[in-house]
N, C-alpha and C. Protein backbone atom coordinates (compact mmCIF):
# COMPACT_ATOMS: atom_id res chain seq x y z
N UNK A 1 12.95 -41.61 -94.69
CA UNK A 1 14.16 -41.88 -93.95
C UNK A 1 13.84 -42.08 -92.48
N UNK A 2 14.67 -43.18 -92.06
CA UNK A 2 14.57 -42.72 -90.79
C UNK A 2 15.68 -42.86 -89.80
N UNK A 3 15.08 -42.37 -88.78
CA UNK A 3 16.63 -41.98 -87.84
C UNK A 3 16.99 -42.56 -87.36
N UNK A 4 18.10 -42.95 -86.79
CA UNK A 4 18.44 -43.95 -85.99
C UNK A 4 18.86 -43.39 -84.31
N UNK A 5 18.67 -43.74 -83.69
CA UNK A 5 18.88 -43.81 -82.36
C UNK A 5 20.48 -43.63 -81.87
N UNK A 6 21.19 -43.31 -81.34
CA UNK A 6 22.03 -43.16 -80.49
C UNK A 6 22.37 -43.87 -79.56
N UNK A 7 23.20 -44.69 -79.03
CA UNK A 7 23.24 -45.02 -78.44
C UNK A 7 23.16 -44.46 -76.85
N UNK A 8 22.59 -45.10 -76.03
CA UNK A 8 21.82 -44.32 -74.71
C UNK A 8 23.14 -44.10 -73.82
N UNK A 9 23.84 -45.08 -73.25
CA UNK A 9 25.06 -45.05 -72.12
C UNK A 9 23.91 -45.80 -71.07
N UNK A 10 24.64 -45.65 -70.00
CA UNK A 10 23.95 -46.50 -68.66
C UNK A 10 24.51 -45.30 -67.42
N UNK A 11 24.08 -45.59 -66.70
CA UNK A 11 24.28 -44.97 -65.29
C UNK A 11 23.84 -46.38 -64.32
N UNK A 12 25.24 -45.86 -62.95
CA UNK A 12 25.37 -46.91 -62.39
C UNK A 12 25.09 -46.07 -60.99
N UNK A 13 23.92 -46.53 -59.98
CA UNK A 13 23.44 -45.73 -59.14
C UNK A 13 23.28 -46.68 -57.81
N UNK A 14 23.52 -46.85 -56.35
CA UNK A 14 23.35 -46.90 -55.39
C UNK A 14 22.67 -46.30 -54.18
N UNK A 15 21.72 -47.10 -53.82
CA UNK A 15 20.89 -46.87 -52.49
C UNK A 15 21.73 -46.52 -51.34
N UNK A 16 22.07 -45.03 -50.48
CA UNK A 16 23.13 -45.00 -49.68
C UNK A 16 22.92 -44.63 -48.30
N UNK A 17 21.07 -44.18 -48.40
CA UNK A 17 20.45 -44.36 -46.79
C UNK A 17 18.94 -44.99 -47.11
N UNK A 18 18.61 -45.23 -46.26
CA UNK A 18 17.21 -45.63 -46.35
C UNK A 18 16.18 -44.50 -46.29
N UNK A 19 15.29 -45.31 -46.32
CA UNK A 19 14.06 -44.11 -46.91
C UNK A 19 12.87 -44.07 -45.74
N UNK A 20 13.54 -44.69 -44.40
CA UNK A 20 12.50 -44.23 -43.10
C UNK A 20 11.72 -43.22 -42.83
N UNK A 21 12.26 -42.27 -43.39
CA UNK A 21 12.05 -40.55 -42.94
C UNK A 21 11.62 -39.95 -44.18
N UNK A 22 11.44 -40.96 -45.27
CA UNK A 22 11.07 -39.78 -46.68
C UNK A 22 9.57 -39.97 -46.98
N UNK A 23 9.70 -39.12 -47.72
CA UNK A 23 8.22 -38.60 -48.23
C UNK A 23 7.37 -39.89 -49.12
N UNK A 24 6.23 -40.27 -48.79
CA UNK A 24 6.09 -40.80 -49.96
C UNK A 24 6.25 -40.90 -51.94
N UNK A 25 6.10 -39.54 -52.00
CA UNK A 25 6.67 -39.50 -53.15
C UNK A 25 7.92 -40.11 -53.49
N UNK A 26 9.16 -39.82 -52.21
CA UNK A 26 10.50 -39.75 -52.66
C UNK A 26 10.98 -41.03 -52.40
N UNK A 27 9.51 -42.32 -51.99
CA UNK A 27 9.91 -43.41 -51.79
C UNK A 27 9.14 -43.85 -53.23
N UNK A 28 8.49 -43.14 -53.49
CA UNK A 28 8.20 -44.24 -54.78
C UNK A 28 9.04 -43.52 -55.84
N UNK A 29 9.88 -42.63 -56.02
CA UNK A 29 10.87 -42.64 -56.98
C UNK A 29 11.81 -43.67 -57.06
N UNK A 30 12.46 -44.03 -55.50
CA UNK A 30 13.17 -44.52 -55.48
C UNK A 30 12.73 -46.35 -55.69
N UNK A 31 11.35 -45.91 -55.64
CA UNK A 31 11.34 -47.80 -56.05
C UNK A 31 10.97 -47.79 -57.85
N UNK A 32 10.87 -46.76 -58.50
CA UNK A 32 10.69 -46.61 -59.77
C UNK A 32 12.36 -46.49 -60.50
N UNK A 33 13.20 -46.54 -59.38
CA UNK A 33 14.63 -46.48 -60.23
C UNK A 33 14.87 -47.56 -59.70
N UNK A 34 13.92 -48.89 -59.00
CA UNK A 34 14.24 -50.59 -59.02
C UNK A 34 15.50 -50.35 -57.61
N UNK A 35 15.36 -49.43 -56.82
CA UNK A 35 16.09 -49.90 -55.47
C UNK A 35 15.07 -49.88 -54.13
N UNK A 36 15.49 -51.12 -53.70
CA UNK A 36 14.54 -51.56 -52.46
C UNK A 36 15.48 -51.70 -51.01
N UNK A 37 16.40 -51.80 -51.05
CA UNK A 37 17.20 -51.66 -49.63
C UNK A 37 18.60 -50.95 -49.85
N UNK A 38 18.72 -50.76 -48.99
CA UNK A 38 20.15 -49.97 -48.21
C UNK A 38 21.31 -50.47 -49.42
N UNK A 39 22.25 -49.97 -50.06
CA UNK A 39 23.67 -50.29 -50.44
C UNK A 39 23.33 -51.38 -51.60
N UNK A 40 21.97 -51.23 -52.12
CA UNK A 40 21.92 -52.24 -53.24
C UNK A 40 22.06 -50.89 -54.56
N UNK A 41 22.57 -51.71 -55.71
CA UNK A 41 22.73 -51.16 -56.86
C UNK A 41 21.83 -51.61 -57.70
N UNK A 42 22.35 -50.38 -58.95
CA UNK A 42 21.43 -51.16 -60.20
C UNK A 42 22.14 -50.31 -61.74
N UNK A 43 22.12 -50.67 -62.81
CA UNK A 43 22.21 -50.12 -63.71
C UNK A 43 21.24 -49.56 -64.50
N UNK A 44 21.23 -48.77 -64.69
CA UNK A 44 19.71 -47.68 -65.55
C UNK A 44 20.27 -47.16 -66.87
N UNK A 45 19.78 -47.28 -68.32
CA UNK A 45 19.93 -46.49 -68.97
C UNK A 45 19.84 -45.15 -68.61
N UNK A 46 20.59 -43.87 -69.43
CA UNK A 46 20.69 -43.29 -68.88
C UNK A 46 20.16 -42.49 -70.04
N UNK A 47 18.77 -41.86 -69.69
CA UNK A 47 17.90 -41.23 -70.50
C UNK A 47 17.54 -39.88 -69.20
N UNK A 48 16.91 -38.97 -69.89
CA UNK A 48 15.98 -37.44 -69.20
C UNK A 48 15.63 -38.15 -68.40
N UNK A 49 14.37 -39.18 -68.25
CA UNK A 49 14.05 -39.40 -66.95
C UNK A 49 14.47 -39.99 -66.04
N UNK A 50 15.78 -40.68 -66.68
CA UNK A 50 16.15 -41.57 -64.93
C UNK A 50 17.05 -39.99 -64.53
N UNK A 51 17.33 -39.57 -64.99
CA UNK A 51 18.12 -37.95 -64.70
C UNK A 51 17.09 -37.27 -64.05
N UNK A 52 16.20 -37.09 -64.15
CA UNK A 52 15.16 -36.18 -63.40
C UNK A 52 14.84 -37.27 -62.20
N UNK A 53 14.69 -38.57 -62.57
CA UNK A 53 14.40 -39.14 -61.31
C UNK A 53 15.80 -38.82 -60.06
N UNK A 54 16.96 -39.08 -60.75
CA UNK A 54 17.99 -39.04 -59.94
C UNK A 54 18.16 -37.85 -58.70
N UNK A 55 17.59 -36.81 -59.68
CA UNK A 55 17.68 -35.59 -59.08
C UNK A 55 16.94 -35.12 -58.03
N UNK A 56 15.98 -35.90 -58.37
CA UNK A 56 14.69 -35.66 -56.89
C UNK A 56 15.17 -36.45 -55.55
N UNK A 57 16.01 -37.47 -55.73
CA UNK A 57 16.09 -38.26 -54.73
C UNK A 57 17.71 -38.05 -54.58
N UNK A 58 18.57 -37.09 -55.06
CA UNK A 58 20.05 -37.49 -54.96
C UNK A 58 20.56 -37.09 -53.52
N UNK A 59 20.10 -36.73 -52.29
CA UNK A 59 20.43 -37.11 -50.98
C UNK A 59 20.37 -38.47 -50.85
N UNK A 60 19.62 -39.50 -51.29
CA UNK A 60 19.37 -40.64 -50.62
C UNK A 60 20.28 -41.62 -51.79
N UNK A 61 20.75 -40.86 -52.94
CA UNK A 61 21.17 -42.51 -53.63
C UNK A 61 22.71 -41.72 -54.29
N UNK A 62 23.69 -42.73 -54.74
CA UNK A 62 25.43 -42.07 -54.81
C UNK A 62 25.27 -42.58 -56.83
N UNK A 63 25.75 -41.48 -57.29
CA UNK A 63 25.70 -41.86 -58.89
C UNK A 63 27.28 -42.20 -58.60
N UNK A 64 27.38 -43.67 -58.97
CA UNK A 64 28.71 -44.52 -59.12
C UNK A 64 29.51 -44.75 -60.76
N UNK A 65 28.88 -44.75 -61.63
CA UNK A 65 29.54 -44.42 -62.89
C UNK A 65 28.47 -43.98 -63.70
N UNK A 66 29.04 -42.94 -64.59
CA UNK A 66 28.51 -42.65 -65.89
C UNK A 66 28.52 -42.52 -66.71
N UNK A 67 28.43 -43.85 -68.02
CA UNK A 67 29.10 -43.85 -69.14
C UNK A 67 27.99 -43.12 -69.92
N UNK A 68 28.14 -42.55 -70.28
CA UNK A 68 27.19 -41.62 -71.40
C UNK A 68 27.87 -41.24 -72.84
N UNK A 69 28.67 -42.13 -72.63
CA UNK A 69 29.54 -42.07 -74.19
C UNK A 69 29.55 -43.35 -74.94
């Protein structure tokens, strides 16, 4: 047998300061969740790791919707 998957949901996330002053690490999260300037968006499935990514960087980016249903 096998299992079938679930459907994932999406998360809808925005860049809401820049990343002048951050750490390198906390700039390459933020280019691993595909945002490169100020007030740009993006849609991400919404799995553990974009959630752990979110979390490291959530001063710098605004979670705008979350369908997880």
């Amino acid at each position: 047998m096998m299992s079938e998957k679930k459907p994932v949901g999406s998360i809808r996330i925005r860049l809401k300061k820049g990343m002048i002053a951050c750490s390198p690490v906390q700039r390459a999260t933020v280019n691993g969740l595909g945002l490169k300037r100020r007030e740009q968006e993006r849609t991400l499935e919404n799995t553990s790791a974009v959630r752990g990514m979110i979390k490291k960087v959530l001063h710098l980016v605004e979670v705008l919707e979350d369908s997880s249903r």
